[in-house]
N, C-alpha and C. Protein backbone atom coordinates (compact mmCIF):
# COMPACT_ATOMS: atom_id res chain seq x y z
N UNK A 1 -32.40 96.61 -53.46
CA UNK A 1 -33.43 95.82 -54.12
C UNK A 1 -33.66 96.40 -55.51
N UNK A 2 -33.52 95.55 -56.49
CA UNK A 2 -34.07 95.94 -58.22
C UNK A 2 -35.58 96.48 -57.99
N UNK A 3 -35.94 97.39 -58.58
CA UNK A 3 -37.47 97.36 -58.75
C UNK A 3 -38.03 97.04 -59.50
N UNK A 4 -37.26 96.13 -60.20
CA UNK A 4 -38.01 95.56 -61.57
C UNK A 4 -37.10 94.62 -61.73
N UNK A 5 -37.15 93.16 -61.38
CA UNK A 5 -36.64 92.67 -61.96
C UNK A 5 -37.28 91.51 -63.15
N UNK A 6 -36.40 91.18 -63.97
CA UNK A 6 -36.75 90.84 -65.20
C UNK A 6 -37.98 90.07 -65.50
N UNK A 7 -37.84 89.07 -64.12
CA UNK A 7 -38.70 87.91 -64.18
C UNK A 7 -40.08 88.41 -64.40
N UNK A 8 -40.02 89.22 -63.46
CA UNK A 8 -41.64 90.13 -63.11
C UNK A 8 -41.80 90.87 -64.04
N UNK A 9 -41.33 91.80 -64.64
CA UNK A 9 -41.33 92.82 -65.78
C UNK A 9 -41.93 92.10 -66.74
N UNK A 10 -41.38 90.25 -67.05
CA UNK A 10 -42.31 89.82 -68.22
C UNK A 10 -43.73 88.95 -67.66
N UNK A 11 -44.33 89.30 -66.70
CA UNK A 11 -45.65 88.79 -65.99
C UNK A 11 -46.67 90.00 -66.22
N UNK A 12 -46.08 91.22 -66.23
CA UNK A 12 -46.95 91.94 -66.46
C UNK A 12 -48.11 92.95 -68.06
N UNK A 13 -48.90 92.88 -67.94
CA UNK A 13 -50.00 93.28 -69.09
C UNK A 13 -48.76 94.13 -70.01
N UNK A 14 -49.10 94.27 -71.50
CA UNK A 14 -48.82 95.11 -71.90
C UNK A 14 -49.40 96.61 -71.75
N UNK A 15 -48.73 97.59 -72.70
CA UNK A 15 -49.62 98.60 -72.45
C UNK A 15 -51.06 98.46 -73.23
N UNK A 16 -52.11 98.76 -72.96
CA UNK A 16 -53.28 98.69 -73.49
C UNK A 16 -53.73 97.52 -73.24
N UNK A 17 -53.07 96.36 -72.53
CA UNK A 17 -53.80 95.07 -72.89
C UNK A 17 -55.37 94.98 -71.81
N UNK A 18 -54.90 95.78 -71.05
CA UNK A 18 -56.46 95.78 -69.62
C UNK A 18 -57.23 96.98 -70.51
N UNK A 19 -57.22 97.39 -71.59
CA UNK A 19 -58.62 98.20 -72.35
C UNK A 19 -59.26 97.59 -72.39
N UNK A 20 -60.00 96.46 -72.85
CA UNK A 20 -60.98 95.78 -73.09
C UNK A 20 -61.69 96.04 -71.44
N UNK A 21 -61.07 96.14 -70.10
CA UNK A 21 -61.77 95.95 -69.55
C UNK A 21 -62.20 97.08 -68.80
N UNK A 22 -63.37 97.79 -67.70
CA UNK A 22 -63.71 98.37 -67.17
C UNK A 22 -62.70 99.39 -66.23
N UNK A 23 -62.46 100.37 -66.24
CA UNK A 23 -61.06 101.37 -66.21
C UNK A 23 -60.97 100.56 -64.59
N UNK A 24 -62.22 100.27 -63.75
CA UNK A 24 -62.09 100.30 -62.24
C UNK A 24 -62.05 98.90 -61.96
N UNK A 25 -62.39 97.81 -62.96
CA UNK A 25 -61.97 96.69 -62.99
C UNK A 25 -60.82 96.27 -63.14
N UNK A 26 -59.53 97.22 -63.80
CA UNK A 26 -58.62 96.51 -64.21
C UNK A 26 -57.45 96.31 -62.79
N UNK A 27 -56.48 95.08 -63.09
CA UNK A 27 -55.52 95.16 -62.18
C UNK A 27 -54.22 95.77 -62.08
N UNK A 28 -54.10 96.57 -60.62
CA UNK A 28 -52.93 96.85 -60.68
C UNK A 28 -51.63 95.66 -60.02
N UNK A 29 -51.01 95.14 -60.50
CA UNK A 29 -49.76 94.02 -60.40
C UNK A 29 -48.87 94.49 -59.56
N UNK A 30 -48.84 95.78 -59.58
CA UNK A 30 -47.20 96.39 -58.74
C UNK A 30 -47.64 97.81 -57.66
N UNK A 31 -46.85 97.47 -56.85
CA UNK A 31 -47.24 99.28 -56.03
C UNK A 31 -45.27 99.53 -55.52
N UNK A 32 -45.36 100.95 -56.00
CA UNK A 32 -43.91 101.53 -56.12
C UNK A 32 -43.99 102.83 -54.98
N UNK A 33 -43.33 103.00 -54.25
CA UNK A 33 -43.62 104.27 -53.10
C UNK A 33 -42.34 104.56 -52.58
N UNK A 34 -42.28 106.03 -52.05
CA UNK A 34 -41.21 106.91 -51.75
C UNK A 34 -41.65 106.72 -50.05
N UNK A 35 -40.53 105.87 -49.71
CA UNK A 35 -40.76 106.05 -48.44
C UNK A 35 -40.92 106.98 -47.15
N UNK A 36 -40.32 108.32 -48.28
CA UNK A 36 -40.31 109.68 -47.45
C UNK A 36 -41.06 110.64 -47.31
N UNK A 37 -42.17 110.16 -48.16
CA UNK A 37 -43.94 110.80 -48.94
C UNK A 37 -44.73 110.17 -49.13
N UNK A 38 -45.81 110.88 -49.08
CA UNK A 38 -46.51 110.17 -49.83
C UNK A 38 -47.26 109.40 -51.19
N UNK A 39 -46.28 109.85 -51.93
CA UNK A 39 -46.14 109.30 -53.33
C UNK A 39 -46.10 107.22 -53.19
N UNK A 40 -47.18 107.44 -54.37
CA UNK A 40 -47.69 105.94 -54.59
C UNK A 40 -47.78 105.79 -56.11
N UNK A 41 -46.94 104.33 -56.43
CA UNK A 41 -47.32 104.21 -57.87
C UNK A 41 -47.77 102.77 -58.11
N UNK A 42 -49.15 102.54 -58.33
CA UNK A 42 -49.60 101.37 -58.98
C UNK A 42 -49.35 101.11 -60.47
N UNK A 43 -49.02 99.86 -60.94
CA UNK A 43 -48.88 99.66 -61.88
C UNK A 43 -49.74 98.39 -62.58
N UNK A 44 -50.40 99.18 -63.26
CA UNK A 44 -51.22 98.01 -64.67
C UNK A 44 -51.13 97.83 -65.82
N UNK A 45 -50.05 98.56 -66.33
CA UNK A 45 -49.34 98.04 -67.68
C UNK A 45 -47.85 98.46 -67.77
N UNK A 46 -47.20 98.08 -68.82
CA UNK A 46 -45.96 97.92 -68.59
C UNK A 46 -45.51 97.78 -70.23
N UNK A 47 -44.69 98.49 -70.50
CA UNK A 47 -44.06 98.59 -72.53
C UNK A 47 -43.19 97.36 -72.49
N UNK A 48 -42.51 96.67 -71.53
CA UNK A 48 -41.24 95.83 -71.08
C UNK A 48 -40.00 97.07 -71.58
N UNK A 49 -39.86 98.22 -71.44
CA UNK A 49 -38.95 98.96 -71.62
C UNK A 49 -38.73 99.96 -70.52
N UNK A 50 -39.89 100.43 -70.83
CA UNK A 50 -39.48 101.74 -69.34
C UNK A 50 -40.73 102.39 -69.21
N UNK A 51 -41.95 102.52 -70.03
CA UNK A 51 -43.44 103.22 -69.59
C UNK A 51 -44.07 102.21 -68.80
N UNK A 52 -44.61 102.68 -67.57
CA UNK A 52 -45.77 102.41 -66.94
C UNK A 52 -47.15 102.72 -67.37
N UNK A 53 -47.95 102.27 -67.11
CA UNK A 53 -49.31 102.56 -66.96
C UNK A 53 -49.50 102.62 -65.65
N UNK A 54 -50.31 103.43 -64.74
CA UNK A 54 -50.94 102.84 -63.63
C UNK A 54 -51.51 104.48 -63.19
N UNK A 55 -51.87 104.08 -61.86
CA UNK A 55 -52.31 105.05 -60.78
C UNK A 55 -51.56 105.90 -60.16
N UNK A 56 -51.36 106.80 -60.00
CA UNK A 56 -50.47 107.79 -59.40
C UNK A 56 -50.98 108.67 -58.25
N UNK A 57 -50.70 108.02 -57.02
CA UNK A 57 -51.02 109.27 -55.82
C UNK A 57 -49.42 110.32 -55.29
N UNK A 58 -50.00 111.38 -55.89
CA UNK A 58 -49.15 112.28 -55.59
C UNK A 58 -49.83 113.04 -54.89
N UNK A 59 -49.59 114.99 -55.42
CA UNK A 59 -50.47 115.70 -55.49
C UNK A 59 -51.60 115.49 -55.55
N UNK A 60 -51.68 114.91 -56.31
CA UNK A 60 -52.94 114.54 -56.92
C UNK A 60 -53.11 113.29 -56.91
N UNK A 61 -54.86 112.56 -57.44
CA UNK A 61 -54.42 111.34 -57.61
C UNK A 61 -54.82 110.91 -59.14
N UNK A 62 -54.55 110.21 -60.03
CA UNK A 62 -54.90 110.22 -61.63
C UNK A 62 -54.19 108.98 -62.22
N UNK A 63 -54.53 108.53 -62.89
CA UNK A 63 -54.36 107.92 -63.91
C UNK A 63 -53.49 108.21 -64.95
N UNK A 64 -52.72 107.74 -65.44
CA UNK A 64 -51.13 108.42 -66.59
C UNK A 64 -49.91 107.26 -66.55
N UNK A 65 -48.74 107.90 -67.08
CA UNK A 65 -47.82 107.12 -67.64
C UNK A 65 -46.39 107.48 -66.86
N UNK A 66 -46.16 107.04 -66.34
CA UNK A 66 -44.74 107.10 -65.60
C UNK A 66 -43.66 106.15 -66.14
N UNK A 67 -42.11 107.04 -65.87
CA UNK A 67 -41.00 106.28 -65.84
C UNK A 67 -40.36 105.08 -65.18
N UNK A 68 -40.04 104.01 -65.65
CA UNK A 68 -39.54 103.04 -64.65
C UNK A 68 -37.81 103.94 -64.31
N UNK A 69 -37.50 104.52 -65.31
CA UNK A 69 -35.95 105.23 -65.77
C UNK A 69 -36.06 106.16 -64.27
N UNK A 70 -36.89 106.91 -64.10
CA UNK A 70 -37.39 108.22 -63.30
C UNK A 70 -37.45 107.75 -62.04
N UNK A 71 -38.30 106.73 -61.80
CA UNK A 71 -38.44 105.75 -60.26
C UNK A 71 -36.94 105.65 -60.10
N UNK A 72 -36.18 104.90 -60.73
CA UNK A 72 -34.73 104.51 -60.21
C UNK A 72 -34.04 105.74 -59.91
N UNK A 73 -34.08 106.81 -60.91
CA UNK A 73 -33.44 108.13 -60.03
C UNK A 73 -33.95 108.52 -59.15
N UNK A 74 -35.10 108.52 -59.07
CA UNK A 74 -35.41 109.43 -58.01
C UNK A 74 -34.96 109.46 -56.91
N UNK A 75 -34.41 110.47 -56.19
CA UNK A 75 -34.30 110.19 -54.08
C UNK A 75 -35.15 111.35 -53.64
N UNK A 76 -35.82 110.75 -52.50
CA UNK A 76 -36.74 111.42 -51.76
C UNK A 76 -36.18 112.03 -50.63
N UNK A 77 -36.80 113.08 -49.93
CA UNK A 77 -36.01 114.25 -48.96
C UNK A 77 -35.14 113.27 -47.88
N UNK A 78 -35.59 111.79 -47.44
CA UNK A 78 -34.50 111.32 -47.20
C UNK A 78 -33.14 111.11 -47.57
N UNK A 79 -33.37 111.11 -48.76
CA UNK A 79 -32.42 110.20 -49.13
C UNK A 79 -32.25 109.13 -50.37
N UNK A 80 -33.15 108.38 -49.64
CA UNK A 80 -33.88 107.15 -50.05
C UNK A 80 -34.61 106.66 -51.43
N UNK A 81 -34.20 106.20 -52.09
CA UNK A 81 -35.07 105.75 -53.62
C UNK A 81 -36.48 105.69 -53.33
N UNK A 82 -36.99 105.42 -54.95
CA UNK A 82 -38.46 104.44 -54.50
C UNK A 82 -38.27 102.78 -53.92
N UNK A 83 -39.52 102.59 -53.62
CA UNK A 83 -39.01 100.58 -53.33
C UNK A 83 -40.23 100.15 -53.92
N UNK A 84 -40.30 98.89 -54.26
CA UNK A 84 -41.56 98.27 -54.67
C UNK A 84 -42.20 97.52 -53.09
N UNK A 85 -43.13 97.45 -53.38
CA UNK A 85 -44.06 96.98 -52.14
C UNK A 85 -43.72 95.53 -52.26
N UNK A 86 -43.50 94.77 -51.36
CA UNK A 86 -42.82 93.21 -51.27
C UNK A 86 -44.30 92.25 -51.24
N UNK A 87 -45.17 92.97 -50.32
CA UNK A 87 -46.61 92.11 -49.66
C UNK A 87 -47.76 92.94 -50.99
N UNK A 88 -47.54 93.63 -52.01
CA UNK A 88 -48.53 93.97 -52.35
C UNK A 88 -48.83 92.90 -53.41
N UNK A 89 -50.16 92.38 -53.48
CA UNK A 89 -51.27 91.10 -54.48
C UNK A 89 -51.55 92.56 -55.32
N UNK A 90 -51.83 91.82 -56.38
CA UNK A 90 -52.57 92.36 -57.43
C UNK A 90 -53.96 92.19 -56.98
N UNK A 91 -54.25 93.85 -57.31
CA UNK A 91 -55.84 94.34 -56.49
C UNK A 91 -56.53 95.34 -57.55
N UNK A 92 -57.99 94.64 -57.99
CA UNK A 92 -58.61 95.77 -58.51
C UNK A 92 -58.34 97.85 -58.36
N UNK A 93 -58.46 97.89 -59.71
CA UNK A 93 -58.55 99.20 -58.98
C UNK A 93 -59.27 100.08 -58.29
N UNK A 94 -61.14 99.44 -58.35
CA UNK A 94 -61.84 99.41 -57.73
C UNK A 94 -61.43 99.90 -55.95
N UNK A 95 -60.50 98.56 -55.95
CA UNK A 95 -60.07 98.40 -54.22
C UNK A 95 -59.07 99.64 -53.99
N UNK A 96 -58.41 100.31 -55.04
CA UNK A 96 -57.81 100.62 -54.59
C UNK A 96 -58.11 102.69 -54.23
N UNK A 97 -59.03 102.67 -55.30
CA UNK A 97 -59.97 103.99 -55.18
C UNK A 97 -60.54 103.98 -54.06
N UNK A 98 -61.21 103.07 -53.69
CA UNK A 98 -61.65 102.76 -52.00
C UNK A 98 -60.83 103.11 -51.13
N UNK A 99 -59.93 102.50 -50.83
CA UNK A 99 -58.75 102.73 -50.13
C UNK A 99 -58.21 104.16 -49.97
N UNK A 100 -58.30 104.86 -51.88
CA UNK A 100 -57.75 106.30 -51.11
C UNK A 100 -58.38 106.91 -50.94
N UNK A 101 -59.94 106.77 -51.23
CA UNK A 101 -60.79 107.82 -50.65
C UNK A 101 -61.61 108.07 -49.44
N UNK A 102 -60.99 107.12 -48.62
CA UNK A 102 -62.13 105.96 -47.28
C UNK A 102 -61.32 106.59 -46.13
């Protein structure tokens, strides 16, 4: 499976374009995860090149700028790439702070 394919890549915000709105209001469009961890990447902006914007549950959980370049290399102790989430809607981030702290 592409994790980006083109169609979608041009649906999504630029970078900065969700500033105007409330950091916990804005939407994340995409969720990217290592099926072998627990690593989670929401995404709410997008350069159409290769920076993300979004949410990052790793270690930690925060806010920052990730590789789309980096996702495609990556393999996790399986094996296994990242995948994009097939069933994930675009969900406040509100919902989604809920979610990891609940």
């Amino acid at each position: 499976m592409e994790l980006l394919p083109e169609e979608l890549a041009k649906t999504l915000p630029k970078l900065d374009e969700q500033e105007k709105n409330n950091k916990n209001d804005q939407i994340a469009y995409l969720r990217f995860y290592d099926p072998s961890s627990f690593w989670v990447w929401y995404v709410l902006e997008y350069d159409g090149v290769d920076t993300f914007f979004g949410l990052v549950r790793g270690d930690d959980v925060e806010l920052g700028y990730f590789s789309l370049k980096e996702l495609q290399d990556y393999k996790g102790s399986s094996g296994e790439g990242v995948k994009r989430d097939l069933d994930f809607q675009p969900t406040p981030l509100w919902e989604i702070w809920l979610e990891l702290y609940s």
